[in-house]
N, C-alpha and C. Protein backbone atom coordinates (compact mmCIF):
# COMPACT_ATOMS: atom_id res chain seq x y z
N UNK A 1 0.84 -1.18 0.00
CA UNK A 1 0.00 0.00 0.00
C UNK A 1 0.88 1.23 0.00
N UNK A 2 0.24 1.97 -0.81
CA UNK A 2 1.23 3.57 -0.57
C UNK A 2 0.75 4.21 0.64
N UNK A 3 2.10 4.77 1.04
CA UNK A 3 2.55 5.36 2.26
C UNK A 3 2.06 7.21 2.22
N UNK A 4 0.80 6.97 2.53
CA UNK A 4 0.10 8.30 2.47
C UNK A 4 0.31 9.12 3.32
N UNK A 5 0.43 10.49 3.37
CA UNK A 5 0.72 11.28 3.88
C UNK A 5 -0.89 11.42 4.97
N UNK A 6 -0.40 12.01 6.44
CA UNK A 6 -1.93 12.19 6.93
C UNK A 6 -2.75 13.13 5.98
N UNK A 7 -2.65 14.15 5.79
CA UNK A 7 -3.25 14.83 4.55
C UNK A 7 -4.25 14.12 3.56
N UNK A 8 -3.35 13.92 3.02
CA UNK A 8 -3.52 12.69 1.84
C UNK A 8 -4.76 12.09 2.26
N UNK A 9 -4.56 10.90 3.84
CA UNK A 9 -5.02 9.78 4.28
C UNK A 9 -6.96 10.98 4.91
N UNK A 10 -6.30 11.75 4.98
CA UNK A 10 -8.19 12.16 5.23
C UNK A 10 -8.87 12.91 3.95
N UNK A 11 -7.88 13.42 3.56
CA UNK A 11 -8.67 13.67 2.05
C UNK A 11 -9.39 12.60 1.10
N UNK A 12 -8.67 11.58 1.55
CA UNK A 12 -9.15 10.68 0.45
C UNK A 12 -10.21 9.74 1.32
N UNK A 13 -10.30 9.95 2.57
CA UNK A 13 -11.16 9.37 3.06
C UNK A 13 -12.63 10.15 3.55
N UNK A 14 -12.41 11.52 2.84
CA UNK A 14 -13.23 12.89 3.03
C UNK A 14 -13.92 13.03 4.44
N UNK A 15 -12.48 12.67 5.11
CA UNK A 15 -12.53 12.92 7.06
C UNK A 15 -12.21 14.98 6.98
N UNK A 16 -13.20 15.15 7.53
CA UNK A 16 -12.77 16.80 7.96
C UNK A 16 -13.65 17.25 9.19
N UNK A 17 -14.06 16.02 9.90
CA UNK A 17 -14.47 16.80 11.20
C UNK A 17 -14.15 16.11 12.21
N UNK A 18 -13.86 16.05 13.82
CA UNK A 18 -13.50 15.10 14.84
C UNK A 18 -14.92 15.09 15.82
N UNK A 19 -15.11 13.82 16.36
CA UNK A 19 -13.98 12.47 16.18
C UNK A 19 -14.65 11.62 15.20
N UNK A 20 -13.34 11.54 14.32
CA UNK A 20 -13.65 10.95 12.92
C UNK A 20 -13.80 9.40 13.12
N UNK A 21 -14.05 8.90 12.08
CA UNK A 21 -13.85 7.44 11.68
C UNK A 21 -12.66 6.37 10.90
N UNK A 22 -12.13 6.34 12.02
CA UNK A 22 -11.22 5.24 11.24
C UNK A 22 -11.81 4.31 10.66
N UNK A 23 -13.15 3.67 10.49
CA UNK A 23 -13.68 2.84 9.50
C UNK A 23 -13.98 3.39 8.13
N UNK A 24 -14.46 4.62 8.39
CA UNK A 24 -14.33 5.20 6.74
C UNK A 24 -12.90 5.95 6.41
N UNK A 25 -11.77 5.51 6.56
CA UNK A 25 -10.51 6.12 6.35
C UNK A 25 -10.12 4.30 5.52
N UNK A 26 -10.44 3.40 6.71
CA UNK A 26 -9.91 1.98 5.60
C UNK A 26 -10.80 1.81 4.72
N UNK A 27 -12.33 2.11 4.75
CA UNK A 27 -13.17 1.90 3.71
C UNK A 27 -12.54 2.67 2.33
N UNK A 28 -11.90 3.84 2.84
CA UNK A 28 -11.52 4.46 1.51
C UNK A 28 -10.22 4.12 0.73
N UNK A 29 -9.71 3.45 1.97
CA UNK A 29 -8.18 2.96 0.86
C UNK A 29 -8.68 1.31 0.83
N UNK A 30 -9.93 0.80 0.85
CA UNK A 30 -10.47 -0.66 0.08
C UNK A 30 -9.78 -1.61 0.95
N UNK A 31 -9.55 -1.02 2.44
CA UNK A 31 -9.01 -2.34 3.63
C UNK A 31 -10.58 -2.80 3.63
N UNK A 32 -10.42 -4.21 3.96
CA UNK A 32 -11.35 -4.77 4.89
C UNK A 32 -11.32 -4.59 6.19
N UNK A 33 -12.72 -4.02 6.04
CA UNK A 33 -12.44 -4.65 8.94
C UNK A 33 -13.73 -5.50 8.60
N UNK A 34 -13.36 -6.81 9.65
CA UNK A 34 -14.39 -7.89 9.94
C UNK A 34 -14.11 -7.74 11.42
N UNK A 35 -15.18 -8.51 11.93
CA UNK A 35 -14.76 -8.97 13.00
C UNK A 35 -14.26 -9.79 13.39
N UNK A 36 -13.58 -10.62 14.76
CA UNK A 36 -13.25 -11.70 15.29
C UNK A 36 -14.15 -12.96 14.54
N UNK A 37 -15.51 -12.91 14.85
CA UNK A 37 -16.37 -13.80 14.80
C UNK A 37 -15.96 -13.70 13.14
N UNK A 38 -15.69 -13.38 12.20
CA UNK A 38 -16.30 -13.39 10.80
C UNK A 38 -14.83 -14.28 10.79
N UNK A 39 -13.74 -13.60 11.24
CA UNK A 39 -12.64 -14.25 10.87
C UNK A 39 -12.25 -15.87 11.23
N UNK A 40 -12.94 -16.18 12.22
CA UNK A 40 -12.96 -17.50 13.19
C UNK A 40 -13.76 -18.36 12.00
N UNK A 41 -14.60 -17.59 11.78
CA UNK A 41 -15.98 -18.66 10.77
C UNK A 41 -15.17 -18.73 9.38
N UNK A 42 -14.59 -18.16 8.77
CA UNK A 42 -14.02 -17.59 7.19
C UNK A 42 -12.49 -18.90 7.60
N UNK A 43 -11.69 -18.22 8.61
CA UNK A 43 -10.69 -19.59 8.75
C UNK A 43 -10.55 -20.88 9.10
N UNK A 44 -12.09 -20.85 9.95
CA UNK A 44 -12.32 -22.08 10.41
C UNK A 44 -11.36 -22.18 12.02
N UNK A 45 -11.23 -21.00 12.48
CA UNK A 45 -10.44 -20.91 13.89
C UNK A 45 -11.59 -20.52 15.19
N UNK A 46 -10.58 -21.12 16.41
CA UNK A 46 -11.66 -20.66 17.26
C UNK A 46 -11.39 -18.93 17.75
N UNK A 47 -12.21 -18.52 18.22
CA UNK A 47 -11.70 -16.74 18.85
C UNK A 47 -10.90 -16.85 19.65
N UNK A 48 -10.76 -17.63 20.41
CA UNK A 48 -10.01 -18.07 21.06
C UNK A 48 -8.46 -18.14 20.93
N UNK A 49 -8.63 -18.86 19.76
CA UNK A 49 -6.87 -19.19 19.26
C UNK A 49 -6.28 -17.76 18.31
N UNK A 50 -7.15 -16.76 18.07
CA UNK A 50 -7.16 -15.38 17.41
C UNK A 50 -6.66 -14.42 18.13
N UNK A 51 -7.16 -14.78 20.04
CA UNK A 51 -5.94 -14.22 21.15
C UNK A 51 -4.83 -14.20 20.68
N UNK A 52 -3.64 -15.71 20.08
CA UNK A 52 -2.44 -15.33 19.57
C UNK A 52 -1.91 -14.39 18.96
N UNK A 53 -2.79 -13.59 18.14
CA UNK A 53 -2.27 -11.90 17.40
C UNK A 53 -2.65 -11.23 18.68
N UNK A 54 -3.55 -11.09 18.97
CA UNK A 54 -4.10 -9.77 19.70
C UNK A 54 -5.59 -9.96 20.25
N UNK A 55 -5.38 -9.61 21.78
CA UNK A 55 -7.02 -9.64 22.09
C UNK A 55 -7.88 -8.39 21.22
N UNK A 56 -7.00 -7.31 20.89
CA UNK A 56 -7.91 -6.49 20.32
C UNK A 56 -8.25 -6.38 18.82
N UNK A 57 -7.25 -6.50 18.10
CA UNK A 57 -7.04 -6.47 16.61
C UNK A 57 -5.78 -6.66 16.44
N UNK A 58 -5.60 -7.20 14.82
CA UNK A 58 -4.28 -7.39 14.07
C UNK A 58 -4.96 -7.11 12.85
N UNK A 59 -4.03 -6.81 11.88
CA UNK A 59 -4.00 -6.84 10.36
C UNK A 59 -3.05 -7.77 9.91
N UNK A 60 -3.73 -8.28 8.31
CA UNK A 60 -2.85 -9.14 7.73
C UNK A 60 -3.02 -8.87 5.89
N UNK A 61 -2.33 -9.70 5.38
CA UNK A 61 -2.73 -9.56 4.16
C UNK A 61 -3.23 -10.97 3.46
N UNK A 62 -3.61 -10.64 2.45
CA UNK A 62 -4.38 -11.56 2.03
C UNK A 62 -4.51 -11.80 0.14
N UNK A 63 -4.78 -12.76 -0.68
CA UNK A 63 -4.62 -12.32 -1.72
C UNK A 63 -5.81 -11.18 -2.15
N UNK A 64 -6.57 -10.83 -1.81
CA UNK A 64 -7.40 -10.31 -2.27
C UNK A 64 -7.41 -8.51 -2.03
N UNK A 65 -6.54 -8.36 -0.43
CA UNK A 65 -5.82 -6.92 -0.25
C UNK A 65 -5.42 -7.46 1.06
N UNK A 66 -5.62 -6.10 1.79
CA UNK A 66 -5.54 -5.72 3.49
C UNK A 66 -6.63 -6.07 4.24
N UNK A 67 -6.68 -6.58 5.66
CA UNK A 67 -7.75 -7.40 5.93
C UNK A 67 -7.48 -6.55 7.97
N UNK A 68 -8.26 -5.90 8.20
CA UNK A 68 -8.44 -5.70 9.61
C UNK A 68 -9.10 -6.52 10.37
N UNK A 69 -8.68 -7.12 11.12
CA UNK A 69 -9.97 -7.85 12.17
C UNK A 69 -9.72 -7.24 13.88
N UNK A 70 -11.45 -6.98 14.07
CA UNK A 70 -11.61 -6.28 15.29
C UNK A 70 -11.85 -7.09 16.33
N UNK A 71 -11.48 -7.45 17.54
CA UNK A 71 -12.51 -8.14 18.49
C UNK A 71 -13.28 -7.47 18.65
N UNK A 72 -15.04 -7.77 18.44
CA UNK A 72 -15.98 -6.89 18.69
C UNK A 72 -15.96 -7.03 20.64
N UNK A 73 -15.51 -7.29 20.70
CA UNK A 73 -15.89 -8.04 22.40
C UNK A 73 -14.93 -7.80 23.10
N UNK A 74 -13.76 -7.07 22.98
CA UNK A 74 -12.84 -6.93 23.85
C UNK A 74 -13.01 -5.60 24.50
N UNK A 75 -13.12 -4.51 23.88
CA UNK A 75 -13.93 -3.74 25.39
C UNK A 75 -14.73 -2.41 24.82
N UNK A 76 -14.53 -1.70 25.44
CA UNK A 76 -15.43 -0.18 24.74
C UNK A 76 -15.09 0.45 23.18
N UNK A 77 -16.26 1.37 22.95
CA UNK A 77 -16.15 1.82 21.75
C UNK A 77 -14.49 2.73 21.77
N UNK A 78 -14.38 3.09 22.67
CA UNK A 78 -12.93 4.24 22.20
C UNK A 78 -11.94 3.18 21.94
N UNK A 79 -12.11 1.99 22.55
CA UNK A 79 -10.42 1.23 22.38
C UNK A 79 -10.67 0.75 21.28
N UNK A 80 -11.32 0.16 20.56
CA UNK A 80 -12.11 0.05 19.89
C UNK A 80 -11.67 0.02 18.54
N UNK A 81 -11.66 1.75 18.49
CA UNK A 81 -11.79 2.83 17.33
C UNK A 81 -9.70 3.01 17.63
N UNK A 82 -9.25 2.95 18.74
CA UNK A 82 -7.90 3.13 18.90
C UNK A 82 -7.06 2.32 17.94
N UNK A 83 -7.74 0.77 18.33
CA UNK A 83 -7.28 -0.44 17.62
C UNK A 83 -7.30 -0.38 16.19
N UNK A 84 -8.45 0.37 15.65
CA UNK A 84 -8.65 0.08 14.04
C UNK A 84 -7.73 1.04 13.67
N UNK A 85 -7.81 2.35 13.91
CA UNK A 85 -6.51 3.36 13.83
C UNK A 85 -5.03 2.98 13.79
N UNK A 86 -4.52 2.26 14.73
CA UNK A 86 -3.53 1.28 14.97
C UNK A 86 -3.10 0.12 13.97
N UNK A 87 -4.42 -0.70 14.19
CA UNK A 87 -3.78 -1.51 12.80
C UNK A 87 -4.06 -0.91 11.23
N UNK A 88 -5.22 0.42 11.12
CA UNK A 88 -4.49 0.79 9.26
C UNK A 88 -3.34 1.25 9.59
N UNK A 89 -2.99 1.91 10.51
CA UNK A 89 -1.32 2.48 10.89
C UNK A 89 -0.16 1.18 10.24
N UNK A 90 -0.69 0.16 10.84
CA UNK A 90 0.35 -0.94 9.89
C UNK A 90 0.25 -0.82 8.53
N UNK A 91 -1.36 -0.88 8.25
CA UNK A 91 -1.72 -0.85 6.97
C UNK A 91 -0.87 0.39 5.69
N UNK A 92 -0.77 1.37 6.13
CA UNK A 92 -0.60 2.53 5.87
C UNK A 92 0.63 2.42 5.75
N UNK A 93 1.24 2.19 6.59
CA UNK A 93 2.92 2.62 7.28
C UNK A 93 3.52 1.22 6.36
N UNK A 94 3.00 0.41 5.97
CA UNK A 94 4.04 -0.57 5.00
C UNK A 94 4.14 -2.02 5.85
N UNK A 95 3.81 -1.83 7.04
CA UNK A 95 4.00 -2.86 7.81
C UNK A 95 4.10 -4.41 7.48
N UNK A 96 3.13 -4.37 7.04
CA UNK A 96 2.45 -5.95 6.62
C UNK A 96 3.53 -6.32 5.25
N UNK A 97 4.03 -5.84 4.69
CA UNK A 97 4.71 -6.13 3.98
C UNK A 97 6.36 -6.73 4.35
N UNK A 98 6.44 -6.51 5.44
CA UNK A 98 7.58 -6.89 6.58
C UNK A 98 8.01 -8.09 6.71
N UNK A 99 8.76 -9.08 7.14
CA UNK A 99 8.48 -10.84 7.55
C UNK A 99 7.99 -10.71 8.92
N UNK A 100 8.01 -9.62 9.57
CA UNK A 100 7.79 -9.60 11.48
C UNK A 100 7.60 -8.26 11.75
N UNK A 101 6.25 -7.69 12.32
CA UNK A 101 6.33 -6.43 12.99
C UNK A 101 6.85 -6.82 14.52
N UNK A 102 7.77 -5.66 14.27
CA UNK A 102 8.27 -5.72 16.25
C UNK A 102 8.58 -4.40 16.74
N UNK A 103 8.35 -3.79 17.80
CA UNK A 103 8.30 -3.08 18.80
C UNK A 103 8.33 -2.01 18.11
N UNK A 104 9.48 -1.21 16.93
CA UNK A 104 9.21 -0.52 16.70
C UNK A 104 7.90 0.25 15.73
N UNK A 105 7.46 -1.11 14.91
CA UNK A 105 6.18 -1.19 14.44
C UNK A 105 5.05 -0.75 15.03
N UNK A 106 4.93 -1.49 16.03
CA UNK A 106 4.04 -1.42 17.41
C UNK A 106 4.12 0.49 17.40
N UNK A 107 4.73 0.71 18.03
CA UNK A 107 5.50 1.93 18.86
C UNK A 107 4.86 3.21 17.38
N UNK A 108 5.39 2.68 16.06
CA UNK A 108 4.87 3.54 14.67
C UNK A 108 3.66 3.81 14.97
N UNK A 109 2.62 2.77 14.81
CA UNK A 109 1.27 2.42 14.72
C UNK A 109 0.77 3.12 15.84
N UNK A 110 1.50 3.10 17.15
CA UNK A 110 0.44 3.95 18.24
C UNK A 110 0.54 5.33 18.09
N UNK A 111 1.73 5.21 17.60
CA UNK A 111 2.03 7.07 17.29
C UNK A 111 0.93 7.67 15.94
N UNK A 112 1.25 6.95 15.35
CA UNK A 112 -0.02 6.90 13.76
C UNK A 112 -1.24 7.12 14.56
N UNK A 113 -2.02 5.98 15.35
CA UNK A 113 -3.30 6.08 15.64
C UNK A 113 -3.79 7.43 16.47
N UNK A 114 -2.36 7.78 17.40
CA UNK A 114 -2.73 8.88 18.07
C UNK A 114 -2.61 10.28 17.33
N UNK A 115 -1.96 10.34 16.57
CA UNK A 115 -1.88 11.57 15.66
C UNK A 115 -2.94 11.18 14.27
N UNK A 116 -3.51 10.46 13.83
CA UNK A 116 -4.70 10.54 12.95
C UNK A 116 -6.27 10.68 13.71
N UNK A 117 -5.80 10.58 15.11
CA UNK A 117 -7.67 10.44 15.94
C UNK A 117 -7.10 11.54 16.34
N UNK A 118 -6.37 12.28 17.19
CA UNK A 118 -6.43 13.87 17.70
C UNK A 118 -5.27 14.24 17.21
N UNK A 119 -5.58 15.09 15.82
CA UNK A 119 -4.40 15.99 15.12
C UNK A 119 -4.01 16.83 15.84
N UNK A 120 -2.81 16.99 16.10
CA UNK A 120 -2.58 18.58 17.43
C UNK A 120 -2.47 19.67 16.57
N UNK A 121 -2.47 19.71 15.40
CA UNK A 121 -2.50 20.86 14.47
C UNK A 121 -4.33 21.43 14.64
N UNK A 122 -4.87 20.66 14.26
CA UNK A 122 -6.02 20.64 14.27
C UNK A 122 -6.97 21.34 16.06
N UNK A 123 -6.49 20.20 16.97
CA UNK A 123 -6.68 20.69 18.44
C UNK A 123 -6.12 21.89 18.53
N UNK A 124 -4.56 22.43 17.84
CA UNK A 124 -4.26 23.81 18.78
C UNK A 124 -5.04 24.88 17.93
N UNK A 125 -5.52 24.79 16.94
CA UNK A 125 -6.07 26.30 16.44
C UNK A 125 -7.44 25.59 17.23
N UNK A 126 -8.34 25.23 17.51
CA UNK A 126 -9.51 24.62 18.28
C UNK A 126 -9.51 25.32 19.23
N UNK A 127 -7.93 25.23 19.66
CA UNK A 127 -8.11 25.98 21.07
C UNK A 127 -8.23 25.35 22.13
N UNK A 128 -7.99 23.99 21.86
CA UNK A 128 -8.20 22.59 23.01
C UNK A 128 -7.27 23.25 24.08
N UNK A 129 -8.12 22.83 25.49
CA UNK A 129 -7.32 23.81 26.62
C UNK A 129 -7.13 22.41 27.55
N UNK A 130 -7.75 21.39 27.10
CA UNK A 130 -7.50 20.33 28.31
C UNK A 130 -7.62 18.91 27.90
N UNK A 131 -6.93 17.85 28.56
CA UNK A 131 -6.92 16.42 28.29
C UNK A 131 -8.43 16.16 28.30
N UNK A 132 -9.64 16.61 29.02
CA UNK A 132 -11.02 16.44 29.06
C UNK A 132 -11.56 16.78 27.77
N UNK A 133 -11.08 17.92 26.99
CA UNK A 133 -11.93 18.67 25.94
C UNK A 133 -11.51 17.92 24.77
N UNK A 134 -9.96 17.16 24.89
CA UNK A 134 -9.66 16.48 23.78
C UNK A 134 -10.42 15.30 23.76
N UNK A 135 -10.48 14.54 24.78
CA UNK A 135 -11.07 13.12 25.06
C UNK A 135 -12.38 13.34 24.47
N UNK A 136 -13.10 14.48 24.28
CA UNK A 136 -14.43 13.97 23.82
C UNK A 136 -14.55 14.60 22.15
N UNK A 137 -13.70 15.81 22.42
CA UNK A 137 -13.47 16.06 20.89
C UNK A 137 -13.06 14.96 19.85
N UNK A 138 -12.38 14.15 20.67
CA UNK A 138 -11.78 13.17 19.25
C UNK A 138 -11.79 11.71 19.67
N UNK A 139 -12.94 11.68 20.67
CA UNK A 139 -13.90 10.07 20.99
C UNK A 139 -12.40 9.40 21.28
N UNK A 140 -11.50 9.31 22.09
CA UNK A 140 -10.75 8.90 22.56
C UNK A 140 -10.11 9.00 24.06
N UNK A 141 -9.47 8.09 25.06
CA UNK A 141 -9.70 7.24 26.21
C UNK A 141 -9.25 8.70 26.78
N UNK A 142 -9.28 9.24 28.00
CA UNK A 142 -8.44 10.29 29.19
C UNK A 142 -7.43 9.71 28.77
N UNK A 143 -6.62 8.32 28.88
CA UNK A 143 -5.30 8.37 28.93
C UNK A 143 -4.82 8.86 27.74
N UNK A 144 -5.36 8.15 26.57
CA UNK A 144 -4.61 8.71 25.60
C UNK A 144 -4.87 10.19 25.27
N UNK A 145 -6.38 10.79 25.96
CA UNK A 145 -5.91 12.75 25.71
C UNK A 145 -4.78 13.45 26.37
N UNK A 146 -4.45 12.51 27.74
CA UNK A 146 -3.60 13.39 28.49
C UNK A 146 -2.01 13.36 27.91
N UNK A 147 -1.78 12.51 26.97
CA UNK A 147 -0.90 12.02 26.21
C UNK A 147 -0.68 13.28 25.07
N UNK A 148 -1.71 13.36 24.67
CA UNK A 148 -1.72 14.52 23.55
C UNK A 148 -1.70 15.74 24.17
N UNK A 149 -2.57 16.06 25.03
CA UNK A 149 -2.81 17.10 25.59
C UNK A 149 -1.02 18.17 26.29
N UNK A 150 -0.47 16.10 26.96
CA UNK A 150 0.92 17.13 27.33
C UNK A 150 1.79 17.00 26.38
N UNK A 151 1.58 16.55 25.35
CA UNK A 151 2.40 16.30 23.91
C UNK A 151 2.25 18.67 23.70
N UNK A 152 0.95 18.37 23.06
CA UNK A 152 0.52 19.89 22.77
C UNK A 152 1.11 20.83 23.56
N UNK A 153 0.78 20.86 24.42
CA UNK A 153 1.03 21.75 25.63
C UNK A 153 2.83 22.25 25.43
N UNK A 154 3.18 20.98 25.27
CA UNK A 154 4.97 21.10 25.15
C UNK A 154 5.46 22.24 23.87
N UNK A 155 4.24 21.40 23.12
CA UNK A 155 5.25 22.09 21.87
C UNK A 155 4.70 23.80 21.94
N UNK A 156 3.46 24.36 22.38
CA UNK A 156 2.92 25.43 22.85
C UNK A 156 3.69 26.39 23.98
N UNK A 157 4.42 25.70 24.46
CA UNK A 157 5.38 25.90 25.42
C UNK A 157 6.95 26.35 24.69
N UNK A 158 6.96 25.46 24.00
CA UNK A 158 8.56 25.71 23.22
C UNK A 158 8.48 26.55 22.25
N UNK A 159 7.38 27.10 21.71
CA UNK A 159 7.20 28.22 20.89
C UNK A 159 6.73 27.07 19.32
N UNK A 160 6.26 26.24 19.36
CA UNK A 160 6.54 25.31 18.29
C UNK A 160 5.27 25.97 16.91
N UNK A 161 6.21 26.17 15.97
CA UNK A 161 5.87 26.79 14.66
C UNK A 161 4.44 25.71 14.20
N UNK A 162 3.49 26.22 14.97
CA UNK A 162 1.95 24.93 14.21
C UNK A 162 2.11 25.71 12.66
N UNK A 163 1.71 24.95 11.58
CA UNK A 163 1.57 25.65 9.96
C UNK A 163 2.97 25.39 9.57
N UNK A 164 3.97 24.86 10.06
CA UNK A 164 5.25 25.55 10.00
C UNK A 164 5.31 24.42 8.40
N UNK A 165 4.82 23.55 8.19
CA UNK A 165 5.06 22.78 7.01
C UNK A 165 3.64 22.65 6.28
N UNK A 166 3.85 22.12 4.43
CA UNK A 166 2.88 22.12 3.92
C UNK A 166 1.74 21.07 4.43
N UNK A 167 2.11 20.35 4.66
CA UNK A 167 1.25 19.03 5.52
C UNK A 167 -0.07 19.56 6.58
N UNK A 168 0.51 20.26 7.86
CA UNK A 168 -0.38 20.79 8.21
C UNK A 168 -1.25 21.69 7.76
N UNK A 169 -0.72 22.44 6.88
CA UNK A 169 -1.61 23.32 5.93
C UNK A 169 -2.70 22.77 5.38
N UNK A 170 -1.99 22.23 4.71
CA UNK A 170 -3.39 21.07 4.31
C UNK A 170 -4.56 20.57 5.13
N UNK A 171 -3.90 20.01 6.65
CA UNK A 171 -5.11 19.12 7.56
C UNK A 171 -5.54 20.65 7.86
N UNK A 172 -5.06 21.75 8.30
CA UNK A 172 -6.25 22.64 8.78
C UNK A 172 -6.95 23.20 7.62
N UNK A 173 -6.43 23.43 6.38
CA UNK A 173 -7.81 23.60 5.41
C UNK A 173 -8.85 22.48 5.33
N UNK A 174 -7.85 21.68 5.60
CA UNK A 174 -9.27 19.99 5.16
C UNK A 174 -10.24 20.31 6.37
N UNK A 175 -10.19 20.73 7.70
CA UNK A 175 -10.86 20.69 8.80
C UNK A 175 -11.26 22.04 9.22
N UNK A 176 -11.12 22.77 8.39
CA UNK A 176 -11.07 24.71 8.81
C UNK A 176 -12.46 24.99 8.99
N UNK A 177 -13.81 24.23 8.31
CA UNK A 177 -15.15 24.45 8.96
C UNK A 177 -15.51 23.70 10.27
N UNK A 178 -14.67 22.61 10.21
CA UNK A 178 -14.89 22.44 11.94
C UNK A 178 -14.11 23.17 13.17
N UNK A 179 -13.13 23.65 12.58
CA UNK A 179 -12.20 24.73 13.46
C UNK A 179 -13.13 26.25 13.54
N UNK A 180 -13.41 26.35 12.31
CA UNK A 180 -14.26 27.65 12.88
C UNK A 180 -15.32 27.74 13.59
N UNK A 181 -16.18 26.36 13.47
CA UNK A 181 -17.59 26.06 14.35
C UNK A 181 -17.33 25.62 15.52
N UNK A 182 -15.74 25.26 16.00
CA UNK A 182 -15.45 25.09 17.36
C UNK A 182 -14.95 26.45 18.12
N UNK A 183 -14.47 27.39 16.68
CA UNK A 183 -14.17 28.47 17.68
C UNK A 183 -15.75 29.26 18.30
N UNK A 184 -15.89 29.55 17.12
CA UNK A 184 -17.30 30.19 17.48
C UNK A 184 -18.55 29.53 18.49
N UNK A 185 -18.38 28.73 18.93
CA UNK A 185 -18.86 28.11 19.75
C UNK A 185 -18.02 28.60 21.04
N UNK A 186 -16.70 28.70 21.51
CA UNK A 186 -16.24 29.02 22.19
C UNK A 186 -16.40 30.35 22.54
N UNK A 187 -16.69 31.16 21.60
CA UNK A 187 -16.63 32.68 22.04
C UNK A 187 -17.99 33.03 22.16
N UNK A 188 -18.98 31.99 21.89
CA UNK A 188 -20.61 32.17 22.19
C UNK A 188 -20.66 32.34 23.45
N UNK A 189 -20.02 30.79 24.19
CA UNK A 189 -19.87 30.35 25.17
C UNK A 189 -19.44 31.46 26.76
N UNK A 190 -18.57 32.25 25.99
CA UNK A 190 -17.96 33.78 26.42
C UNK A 190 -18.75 34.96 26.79
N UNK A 191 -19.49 35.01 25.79
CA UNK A 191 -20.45 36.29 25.60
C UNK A 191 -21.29 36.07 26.80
């Protein structure tokens, strides 16, 4: 699979508002997501023995493309949505094409999932002021907002150039009517 730029990866999946869908981001680059159960019945495995990848999800390939499988049953909607993020992150990032993902794969993919579900380009013109406002802005766990939140905060701190490349340019035009309907909401909120 080509190695899409985030840009790229929501344009073509015509993501421009949070909290988006990582199911219509693989729907648009023609991954499959099944579930556990579809994959158990299709291989003839138990769910059980599907623990060996992952209680939550793995990706693989297949002749036909890229193939996500979710445990529907392993726990809430945010981890959920973390996991599918995570494994197109393999998808995306070249992974599967590998003989072995290991640690640093892993380590790619969480960084991928967390920067395609809460863009900090996106959060700092928003105006996101807290690990709470991110967590619901972009349907993802407290832990992983407070993650972003002191990610943001840092680079807000160090003077860090947001726009400073064409890339982000791009995600805040792709998302600039939900940035403006979050500001203006904020300064309603004011009045």
């Amino acid at each position: 699979m080509e190695n899409f730029s985030m840009a790229e990866l929501y344009k073509t999946a015509g993501i421009c508002d949070l909290p988006l869908d990582p199911l219509q981001a693989a729907e648009a680059l023609g991954i499959k997501v099944v579930s556990y159960a579809t994959i158990a019945e299709v291989y003839e495995e138990t769910t059980r023995n599907l623990y060996r990848y992952s209680r939550f999800g793995f990706s693989f390939k297949e002749k036909n493309g890229l193939v996500i499988a979710i445990n529907e049953n392993s726990c809430g909607e945010r981890r959920r949505r973390f996991t599918l993020a995570h494994e197109l992150g393999h998808c995306v990032l070249g992974h599967l094409e590998l003989p072995q993902i290991g640690k640093k794969c892993e380590s790619d993919a969480d960084c991928f999932a967390a920067e395609f579900l809460a863009p900090q380009v996106v959060l700092h013109f928003c105006g996101a002021s807290s690990a709470d406002e991110i967590a619901v802005c972009c349907g993802i766990s407290k832990t992983a907002a407070e993650i972003v939140y002191k990610e943001l905060a840092e680079k807000r701190r160090n003077g860090y150039m947001f726009l400073g490349d064409n890339e982000q340019i791009e995600i805040v035009k792709l998302f600039g009517d939900y940035i403006n309907r979050k500001i203006y909401r904020k300064c309603a909120k004011c009045e």
